[in-house]
PDB file of N, CA and C in Angstrom:
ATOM      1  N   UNK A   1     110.916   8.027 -94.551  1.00  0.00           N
ATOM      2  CA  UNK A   1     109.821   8.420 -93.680  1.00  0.00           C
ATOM      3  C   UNK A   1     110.391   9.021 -92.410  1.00  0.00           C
ATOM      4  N   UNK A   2     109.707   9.996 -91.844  1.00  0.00           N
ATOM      5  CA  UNK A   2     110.197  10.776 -90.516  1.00  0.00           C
ATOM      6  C   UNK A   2     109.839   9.694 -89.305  1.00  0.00           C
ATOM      7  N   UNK A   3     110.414  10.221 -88.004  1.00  0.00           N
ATOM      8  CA  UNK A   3     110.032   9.565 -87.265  1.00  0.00           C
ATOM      9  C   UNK A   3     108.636   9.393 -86.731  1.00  0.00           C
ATOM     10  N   UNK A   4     107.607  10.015 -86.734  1.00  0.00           N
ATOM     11  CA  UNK A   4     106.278  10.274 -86.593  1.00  0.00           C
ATOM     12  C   UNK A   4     105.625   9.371 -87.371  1.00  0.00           C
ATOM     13  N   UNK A   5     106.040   9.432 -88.655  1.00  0.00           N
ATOM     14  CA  UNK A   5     104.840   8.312 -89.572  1.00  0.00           C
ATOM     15  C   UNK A   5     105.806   6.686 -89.200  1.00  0.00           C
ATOM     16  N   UNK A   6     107.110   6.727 -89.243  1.00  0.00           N
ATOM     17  CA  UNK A   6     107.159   5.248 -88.475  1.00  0.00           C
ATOM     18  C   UNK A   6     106.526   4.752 -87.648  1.00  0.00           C
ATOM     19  N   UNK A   7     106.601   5.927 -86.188  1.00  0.00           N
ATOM     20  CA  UNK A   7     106.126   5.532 -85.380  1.00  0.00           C
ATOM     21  C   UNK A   7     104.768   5.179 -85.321  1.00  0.00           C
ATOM     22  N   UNK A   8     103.830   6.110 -86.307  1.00  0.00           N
ATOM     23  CA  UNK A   8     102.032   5.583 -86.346  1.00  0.00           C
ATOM     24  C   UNK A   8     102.737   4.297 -87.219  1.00  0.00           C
ATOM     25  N   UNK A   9     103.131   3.835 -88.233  1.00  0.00           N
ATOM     26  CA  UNK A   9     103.186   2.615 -88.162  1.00  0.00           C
ATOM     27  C   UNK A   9     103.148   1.569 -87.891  1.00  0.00           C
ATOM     28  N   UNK A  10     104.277   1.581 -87.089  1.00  0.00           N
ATOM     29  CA  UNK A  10     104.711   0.608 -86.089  1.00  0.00           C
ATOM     30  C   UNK A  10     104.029   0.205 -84.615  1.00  0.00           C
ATOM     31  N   UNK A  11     103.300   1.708 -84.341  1.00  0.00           N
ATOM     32  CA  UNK A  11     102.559   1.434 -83.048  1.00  0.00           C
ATOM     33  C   UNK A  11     101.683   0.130 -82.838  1.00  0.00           C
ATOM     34  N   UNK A  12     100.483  -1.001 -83.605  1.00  0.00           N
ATOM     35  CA  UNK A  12      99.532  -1.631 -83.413  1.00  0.00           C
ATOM     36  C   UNK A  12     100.573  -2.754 -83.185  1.00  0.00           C
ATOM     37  N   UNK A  13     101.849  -2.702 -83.923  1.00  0.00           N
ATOM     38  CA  UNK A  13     102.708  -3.983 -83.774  1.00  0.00           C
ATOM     39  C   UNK A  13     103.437  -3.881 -82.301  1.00  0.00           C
ATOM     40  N   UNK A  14     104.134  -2.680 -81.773  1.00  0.00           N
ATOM     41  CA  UNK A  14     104.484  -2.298 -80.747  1.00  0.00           C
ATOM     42  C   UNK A  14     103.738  -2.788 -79.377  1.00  0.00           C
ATOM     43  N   UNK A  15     102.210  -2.078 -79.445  1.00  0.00           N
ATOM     44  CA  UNK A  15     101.368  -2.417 -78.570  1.00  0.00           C
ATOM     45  C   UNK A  15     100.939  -3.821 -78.403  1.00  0.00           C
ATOM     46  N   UNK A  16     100.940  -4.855 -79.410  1.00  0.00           N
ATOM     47  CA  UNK A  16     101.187  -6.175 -79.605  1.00  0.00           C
ATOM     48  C   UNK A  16     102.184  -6.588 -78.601  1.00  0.00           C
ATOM     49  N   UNK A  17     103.059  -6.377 -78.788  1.00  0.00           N
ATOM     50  CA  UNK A  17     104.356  -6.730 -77.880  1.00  0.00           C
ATOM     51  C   UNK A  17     104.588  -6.068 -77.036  1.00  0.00           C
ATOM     52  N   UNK A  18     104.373  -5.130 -76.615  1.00  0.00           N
ATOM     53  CA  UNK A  18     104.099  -4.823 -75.060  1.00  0.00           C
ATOM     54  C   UNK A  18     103.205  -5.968 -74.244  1.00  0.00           C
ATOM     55  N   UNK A  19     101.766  -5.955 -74.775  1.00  0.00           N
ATOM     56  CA  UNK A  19     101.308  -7.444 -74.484  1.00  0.00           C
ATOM     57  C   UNK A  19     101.979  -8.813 -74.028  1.00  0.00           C
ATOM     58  N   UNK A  20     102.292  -9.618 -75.295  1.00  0.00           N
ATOM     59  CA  UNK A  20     103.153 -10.205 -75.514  1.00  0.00           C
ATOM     60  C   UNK A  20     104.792 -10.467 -74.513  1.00  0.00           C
ATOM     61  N   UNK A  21     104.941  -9.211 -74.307  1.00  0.00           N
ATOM     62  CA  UNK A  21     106.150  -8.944 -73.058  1.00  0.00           C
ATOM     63  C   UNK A  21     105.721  -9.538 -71.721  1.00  0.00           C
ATOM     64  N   UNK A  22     104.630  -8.701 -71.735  1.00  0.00           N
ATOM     65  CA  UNK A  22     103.837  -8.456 -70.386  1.00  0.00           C
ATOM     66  C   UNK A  22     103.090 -10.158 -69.408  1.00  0.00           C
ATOM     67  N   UNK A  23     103.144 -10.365 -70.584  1.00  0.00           N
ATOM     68  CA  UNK A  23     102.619 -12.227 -70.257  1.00  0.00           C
ATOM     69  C   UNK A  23     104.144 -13.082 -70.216  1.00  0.00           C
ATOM     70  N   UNK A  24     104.982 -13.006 -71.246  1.00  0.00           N
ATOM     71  CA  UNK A  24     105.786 -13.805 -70.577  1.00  0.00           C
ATOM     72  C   UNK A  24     107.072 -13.493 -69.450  1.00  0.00           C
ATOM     73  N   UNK A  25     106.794 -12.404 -69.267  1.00  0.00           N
ATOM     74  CA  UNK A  25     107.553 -11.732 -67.744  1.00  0.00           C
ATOM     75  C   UNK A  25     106.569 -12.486 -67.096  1.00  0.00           C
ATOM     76  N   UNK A  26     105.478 -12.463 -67.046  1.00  0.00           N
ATOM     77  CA  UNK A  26     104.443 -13.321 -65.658  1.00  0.00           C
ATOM     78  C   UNK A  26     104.809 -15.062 -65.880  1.00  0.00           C
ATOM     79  N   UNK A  27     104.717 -15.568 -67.337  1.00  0.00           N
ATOM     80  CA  UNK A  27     105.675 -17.011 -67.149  1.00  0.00           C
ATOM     81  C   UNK A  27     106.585 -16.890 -66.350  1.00  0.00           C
ATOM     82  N   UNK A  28     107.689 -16.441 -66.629  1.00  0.00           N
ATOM     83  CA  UNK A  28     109.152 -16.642 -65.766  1.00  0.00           C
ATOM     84  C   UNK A  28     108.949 -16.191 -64.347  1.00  0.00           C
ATOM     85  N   UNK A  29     108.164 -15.493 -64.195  1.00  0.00           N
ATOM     86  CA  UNK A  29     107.577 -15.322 -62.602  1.00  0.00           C
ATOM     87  C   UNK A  29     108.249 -13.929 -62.469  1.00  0.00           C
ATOM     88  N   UNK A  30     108.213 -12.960 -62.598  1.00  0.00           N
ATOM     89  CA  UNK A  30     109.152 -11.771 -62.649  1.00  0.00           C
ATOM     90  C   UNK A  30     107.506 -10.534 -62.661  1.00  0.00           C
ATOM     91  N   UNK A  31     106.620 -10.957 -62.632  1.00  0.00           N
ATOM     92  CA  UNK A  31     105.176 -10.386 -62.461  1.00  0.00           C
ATOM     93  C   UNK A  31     105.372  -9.855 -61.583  1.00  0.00           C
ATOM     94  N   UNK A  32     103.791  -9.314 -61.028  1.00  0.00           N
ATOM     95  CA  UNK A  32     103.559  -9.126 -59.927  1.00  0.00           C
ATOM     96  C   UNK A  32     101.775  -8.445 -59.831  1.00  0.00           C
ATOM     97  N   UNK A  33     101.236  -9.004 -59.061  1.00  0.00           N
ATOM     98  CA  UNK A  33      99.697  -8.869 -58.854  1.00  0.00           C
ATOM     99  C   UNK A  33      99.286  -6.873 -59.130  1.00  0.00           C
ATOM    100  N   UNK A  34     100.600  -6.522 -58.349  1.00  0.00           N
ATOM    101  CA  UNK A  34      99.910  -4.705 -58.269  1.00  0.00           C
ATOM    102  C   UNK A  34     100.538  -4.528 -60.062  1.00  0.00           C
ATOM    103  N   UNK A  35     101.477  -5.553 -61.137  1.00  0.00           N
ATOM    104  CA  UNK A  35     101.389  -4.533 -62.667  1.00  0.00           C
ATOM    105  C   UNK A  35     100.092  -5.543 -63.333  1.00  0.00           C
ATOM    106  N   UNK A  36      99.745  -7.077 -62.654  1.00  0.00           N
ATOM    107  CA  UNK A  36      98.432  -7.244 -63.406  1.00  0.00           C
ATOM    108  C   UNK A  36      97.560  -6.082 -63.757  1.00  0.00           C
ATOM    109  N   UNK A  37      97.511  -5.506 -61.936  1.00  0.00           N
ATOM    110  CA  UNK A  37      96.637  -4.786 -62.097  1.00  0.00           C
ATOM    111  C   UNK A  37      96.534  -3.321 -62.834  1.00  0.00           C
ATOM    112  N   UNK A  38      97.637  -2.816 -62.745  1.00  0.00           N
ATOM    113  CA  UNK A  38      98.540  -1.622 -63.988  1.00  0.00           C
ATOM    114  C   UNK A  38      97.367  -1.769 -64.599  1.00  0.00           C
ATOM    115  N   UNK A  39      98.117  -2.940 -65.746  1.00  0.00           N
ATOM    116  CA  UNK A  39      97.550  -3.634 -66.815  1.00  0.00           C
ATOM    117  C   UNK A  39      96.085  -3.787 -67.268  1.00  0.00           C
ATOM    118  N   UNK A  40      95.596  -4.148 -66.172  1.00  0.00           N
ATOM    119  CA  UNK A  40      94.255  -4.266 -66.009  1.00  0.00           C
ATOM    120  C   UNK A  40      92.906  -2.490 -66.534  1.00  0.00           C
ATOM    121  N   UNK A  41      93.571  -1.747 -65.353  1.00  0.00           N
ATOM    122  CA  UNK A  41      93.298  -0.675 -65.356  1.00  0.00           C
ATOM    123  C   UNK A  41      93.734   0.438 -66.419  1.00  0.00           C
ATOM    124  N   UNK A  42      94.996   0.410 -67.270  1.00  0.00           N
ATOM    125  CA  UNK A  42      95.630   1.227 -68.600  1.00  0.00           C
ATOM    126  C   UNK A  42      94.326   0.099 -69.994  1.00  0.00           C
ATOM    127  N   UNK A  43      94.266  -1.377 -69.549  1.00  0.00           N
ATOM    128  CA  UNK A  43      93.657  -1.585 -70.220  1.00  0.00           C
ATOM    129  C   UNK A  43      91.929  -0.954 -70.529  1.00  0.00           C
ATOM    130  N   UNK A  44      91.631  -0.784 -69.979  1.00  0.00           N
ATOM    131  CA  UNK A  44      90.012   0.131 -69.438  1.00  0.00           C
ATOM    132  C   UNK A  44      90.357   1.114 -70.235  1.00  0.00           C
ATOM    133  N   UNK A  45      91.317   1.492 -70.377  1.00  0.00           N
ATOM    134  CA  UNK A  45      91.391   3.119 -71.355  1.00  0.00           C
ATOM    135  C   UNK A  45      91.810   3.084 -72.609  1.00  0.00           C
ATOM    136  N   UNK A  46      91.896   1.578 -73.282  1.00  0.00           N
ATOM    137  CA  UNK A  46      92.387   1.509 -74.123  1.00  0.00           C
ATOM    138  C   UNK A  46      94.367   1.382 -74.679  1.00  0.00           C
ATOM    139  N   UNK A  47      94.800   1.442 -73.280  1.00  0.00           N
ATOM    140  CA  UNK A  47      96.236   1.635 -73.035  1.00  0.00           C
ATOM    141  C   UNK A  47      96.834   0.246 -73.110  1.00  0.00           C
ATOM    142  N   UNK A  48      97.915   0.414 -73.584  1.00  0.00           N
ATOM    143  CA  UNK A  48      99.213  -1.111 -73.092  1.00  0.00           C
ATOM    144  C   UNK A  48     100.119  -1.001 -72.080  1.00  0.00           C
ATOM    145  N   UNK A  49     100.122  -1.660 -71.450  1.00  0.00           N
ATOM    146  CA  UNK A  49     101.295  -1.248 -70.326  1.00  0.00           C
ATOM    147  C   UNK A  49     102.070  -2.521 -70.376  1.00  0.00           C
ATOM    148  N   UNK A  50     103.224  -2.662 -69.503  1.00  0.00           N
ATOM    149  CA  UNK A  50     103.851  -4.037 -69.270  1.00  0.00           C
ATOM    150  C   UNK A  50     105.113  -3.071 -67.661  1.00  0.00           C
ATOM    151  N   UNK A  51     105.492  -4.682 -67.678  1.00  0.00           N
ATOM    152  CA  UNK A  51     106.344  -4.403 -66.080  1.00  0.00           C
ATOM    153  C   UNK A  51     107.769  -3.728 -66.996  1.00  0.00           C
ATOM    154  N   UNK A  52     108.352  -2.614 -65.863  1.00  0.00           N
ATOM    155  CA  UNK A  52     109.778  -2.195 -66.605  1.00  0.00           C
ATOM    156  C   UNK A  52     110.489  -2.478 -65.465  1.00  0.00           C
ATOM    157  N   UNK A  53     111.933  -2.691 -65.661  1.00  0.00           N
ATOM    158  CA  UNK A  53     112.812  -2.590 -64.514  1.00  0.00           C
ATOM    159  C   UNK A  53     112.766  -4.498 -64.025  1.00  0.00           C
ATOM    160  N   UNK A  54     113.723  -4.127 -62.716  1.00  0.00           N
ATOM    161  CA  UNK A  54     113.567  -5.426 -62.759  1.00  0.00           C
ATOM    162  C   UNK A  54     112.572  -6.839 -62.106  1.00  0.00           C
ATOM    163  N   UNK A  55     111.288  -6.315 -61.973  1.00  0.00           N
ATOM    164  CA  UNK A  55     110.190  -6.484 -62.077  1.00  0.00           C
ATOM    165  C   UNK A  55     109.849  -6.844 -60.389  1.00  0.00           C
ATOM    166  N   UNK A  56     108.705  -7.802 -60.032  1.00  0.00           N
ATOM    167  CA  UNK A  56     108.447  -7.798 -59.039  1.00  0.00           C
ATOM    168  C   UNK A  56     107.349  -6.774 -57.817  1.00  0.00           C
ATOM    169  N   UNK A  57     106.889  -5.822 -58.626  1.00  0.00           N
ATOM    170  CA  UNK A  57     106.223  -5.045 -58.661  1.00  0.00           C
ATOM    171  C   UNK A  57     106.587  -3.967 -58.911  1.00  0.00           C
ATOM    172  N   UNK A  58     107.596  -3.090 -59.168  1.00  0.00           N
ATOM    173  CA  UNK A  58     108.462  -2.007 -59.066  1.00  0.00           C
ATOM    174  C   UNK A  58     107.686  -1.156 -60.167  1.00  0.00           C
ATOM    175  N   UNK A  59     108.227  -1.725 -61.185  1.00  0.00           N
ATOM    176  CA  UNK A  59     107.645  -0.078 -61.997  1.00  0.00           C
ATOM    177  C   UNK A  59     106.755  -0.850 -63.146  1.00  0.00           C
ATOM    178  N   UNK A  60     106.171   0.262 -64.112  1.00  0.00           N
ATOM    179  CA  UNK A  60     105.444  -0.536 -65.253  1.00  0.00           C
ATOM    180  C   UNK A  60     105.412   0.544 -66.448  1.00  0.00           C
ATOM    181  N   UNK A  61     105.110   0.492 -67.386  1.00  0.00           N
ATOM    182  CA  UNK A  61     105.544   1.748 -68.296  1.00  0.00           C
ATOM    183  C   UNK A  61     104.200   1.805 -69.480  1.00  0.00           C
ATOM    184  N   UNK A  62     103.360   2.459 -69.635  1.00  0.00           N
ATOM    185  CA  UNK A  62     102.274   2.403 -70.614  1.00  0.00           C
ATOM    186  C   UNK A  62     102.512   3.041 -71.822  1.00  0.00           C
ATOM    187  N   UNK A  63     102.495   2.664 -72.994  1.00  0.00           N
ATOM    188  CA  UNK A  63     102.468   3.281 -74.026  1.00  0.00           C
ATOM    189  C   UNK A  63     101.292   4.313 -74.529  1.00  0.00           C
ATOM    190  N   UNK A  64     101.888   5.278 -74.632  1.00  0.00           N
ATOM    191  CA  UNK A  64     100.584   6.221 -75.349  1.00  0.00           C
ATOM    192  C   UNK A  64     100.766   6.858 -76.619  1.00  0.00           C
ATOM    193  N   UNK A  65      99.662   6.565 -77.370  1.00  0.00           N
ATOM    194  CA  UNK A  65      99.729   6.930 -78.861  1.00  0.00           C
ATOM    195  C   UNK A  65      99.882   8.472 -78.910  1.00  0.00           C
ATOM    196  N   UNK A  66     100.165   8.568 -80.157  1.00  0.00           N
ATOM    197  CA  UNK A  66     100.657  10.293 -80.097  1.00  0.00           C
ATOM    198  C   UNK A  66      99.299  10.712 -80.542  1.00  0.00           C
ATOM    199  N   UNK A  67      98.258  10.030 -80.754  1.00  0.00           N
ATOM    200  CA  UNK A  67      97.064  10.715 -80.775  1.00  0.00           C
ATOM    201  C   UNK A  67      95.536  10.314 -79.488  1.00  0.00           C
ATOM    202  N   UNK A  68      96.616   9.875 -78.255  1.00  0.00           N
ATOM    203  CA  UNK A  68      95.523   9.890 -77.347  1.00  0.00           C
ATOM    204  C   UNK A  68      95.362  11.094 -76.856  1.00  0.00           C
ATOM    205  N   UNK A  69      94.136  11.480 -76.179  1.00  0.00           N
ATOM    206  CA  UNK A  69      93.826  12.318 -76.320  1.00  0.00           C
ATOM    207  C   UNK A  69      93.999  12.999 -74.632  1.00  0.00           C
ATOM    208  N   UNK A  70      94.068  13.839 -74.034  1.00  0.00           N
ATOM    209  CA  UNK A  70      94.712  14.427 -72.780  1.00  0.00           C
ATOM    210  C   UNK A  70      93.862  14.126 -71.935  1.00  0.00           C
ATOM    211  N   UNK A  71      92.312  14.100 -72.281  1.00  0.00           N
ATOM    212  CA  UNK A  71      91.324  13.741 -71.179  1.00  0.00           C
ATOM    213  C   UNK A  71      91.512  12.127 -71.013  1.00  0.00           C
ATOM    214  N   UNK A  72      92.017  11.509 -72.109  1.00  0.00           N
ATOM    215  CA  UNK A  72      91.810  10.083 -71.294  1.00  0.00           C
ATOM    216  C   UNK A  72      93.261   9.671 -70.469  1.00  0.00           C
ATOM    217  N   UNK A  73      94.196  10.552 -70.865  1.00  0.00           N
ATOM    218  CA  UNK A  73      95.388  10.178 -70.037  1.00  0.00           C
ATOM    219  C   UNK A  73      95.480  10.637 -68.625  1.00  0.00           C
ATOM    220  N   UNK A  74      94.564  11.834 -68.615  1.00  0.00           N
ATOM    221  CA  UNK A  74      93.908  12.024 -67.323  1.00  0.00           C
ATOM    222  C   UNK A  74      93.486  10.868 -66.565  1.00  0.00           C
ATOM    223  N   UNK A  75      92.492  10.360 -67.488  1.00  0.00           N
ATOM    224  CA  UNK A  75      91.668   9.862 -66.443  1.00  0.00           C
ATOM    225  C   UNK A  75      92.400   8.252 -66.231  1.00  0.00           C
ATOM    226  N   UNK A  76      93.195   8.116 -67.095  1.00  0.00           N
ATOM    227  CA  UNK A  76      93.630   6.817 -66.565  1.00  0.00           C
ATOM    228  C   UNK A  76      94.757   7.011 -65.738  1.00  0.00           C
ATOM    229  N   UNK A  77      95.248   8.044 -65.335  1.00  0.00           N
ATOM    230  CA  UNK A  77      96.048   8.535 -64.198  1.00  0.00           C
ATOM    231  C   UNK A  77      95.323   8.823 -62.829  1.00  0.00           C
ATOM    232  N   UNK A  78      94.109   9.524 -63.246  1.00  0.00           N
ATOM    233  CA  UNK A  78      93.347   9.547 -61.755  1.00  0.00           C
ATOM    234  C   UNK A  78      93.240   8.104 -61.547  1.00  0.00           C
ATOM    235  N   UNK A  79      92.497   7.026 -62.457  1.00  0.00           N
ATOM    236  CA  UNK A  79      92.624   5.293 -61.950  1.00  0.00           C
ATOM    237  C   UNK A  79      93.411   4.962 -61.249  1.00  0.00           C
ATOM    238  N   UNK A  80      94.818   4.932 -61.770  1.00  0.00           N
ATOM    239  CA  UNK A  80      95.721   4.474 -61.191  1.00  0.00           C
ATOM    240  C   UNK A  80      96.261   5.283 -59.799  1.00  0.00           C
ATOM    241  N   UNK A  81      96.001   6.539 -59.706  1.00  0.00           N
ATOM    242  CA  UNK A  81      96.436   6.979 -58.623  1.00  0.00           C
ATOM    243  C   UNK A  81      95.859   6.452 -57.423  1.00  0.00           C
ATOM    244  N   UNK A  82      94.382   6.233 -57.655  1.00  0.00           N
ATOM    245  CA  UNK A  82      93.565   5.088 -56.866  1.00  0.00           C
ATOM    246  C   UNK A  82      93.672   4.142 -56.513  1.00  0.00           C
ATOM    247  N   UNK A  83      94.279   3.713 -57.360  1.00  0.00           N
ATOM    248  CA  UNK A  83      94.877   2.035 -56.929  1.00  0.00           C
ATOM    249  C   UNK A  83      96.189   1.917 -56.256  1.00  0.00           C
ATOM    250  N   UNK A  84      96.704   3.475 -55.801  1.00  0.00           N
ATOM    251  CA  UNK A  84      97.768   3.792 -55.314  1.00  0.00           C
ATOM    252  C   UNK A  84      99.309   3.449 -55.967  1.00  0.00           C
ATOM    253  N   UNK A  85      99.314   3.623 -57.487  1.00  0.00           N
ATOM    254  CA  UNK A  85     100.455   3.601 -58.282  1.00  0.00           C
ATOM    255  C   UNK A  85     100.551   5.471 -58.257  1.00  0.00           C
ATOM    256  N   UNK A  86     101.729   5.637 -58.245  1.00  0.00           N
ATOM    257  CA  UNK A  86     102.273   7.286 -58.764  1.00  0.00           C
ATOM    258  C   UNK A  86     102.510   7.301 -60.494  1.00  0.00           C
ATOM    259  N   UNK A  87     102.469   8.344 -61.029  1.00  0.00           N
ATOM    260  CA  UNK A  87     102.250   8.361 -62.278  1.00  0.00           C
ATOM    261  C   UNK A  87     103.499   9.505 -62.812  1.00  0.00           C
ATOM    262  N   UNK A  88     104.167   8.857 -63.523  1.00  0.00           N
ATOM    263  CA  UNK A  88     104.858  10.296 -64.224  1.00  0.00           C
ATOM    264  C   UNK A  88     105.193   9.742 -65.817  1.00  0.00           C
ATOM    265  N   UNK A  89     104.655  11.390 -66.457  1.00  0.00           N
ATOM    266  CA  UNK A  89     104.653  11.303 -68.226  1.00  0.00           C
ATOM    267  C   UNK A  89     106.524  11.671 -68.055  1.00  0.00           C
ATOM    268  N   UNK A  90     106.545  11.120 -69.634  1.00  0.00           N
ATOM    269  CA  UNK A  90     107.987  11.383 -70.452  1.00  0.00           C
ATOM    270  C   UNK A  90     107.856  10.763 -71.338  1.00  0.00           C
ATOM    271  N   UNK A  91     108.778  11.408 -72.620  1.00  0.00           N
ATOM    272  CA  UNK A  91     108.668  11.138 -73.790  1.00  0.00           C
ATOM    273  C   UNK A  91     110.063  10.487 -74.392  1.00  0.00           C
ATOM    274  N   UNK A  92     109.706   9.469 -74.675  1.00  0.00           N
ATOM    275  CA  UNK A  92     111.000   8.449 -75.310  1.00  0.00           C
ATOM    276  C   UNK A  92     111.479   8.494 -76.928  1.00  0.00           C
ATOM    277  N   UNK A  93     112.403   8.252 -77.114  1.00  0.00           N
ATOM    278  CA  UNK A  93     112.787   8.537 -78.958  1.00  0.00           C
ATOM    279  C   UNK A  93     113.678  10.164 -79.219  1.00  0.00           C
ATOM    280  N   UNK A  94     114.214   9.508 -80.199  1.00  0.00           N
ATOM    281  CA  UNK A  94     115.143  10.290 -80.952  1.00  0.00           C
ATOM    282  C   UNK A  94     115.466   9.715 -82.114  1.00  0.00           C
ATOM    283  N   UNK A  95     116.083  10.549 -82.989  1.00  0.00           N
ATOM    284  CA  UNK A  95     116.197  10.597 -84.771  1.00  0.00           C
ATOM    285  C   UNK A  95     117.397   9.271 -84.803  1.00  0.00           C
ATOM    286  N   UNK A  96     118.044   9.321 -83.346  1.00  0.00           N
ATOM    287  CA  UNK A  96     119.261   8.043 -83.892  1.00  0.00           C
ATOM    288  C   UNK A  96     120.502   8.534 -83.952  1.00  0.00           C
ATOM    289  N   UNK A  97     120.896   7.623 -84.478  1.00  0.00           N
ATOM    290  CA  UNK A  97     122.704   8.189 -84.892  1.00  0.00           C
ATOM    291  C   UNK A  97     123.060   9.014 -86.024  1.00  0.00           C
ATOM    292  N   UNK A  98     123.323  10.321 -85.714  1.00  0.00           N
ATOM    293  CA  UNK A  98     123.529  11.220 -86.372  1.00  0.00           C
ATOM    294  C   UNK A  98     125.261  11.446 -87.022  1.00  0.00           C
ATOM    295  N   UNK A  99     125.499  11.519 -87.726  1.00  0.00           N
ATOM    296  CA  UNK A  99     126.830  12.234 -88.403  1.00  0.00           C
ATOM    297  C   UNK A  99     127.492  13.501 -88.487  1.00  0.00           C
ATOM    298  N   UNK A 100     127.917  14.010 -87.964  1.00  0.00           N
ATOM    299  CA  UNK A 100     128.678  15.433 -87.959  1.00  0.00           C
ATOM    300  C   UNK A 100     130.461  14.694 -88.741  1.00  0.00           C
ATOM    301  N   UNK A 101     130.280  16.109 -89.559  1.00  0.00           N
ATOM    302  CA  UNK A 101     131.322  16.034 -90.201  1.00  0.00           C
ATOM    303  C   UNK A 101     132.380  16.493 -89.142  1.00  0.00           C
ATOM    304  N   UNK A 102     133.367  16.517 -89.294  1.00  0.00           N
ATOM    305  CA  UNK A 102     134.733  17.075 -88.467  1.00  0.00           C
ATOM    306  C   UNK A 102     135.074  18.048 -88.485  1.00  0.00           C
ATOM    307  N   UNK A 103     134.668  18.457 -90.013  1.00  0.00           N
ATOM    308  CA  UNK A 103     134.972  19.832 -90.813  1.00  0.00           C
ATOM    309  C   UNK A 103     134.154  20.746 -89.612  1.00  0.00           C
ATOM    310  N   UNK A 104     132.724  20.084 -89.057  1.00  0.00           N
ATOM    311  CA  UNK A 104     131.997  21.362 -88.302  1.00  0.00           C
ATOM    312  C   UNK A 104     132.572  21.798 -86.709  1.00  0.00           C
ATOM    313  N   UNK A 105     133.772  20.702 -86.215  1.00  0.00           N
ATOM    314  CA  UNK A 105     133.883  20.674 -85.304  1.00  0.00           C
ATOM    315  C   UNK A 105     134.769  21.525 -85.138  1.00  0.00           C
ATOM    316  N   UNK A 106     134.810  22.424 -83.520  1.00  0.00           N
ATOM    317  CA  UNK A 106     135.985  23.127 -83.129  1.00  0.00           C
ATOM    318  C   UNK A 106     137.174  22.738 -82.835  1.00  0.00           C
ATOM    319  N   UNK A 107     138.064  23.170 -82.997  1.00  0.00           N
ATOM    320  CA  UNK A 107     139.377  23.052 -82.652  1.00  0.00           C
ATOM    321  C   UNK A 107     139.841  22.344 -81.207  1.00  0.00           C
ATOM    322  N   UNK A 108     138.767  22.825 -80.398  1.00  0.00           N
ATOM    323  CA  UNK A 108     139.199  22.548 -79.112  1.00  0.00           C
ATOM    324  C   UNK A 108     138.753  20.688 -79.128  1.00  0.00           C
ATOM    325  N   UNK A 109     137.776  20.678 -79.682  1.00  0.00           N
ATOM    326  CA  UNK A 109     136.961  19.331 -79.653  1.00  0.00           C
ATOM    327  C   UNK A 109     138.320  18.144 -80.631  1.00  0.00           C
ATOM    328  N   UNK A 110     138.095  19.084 -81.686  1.00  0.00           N
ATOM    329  CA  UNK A 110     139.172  18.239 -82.189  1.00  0.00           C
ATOM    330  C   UNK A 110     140.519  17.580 -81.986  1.00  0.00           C
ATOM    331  N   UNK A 111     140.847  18.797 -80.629  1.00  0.00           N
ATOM    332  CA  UNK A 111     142.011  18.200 -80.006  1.00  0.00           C
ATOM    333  C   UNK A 111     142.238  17.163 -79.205  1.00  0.00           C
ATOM    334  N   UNK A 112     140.659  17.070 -78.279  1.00  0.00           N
ATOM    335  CA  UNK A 112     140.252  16.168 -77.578  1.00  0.00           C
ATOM    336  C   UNK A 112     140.360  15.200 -78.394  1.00  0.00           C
ATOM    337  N   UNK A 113     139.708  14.775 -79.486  1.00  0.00           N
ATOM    338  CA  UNK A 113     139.453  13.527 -80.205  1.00  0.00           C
ATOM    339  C   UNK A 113     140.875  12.992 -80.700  1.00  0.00           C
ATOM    340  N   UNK A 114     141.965  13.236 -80.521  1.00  0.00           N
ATOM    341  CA  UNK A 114     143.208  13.058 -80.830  1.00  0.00           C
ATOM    342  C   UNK A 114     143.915  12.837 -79.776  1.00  0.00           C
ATOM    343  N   UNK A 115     143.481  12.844 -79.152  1.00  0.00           N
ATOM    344  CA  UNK A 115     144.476  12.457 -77.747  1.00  0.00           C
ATOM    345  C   UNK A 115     143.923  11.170 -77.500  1.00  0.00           C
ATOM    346  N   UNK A 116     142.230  10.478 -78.135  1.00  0.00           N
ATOM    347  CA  UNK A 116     141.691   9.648 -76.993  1.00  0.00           C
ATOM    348  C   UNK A 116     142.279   8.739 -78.714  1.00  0.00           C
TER     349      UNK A 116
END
C-alpha cells in the first residue's frame, strides 16, 4: 500500500492518540490551560490537537486529515488566531528509508564514502 491509503488508515487510530497523548501530558503536569484551550477550540472543528515541544504552553500541533476541507482549516485558524495562538501549516511524512544502489552513485560521492 502507498503512503496515502496507510495513512487514511491509520488516521482514526492516530487521532485516538493524539487524544490519548494530550491527557496524559496534562497527568504529569507538562499541560497548560492556553493548549486545553488549543484543544478545546481544533476540537469545535472536528480537529485533534495535543501539546508539542516541551510543553508548558509553548506549542501544540493539530492533525489534519488529507480530506479536510480548506474552508474549515480556515476557520479554525481564524478561532485560534482569536484566542491569540499564531498558526502555521506544514506537511509531515515521507516514503522512509530508501536504497540507492552504489552502482548509481558518482565517483566523487563514492570517494567520500571510503574515506569515512
Amino acid at each position: 500500500a502507498g503512503w496515502a491509503s496507510m495513512a487514511e488508515m491509520y488516521l482514526p487510530l492516530i487521532r485516538e492518540l493524539f487524544d490519548i497523548n494530550q491527557h496524559h501530558l496534562n497527568v504529569i503536569g507538562v499541560g497548560h490551560p492556553s493548549l486545553d484551550r488549543l484543544c478545546r477550540v481544533t476540537a469545535s472543528h472536528g480537529l485533534h490537537s495535543k501539546l508539542t515541544g516541551a510543553g508548558g504552553g509553548g506549542c501544540g500541533i493539530t492533525l489534519l486529515r488529507p480530506d479536510t476541507s480548506p474552508l474549515a482549516v480556515e476557520a479554525a485558524k481564524r478561532d485560534l488566531c482569536a484566542c491569540g495562538f499564531e498558526c502555521w501549516e506544514t506537511n509531515i511524512g515521507a516514503p522512509g528509508v530508501t536504497l540507492h544502489s552504489s552502482s548509481s552513485l558518482n565517483a566523487e560521492v563514492l570517494h567520500a564514502l571510503s574515506k569515512s
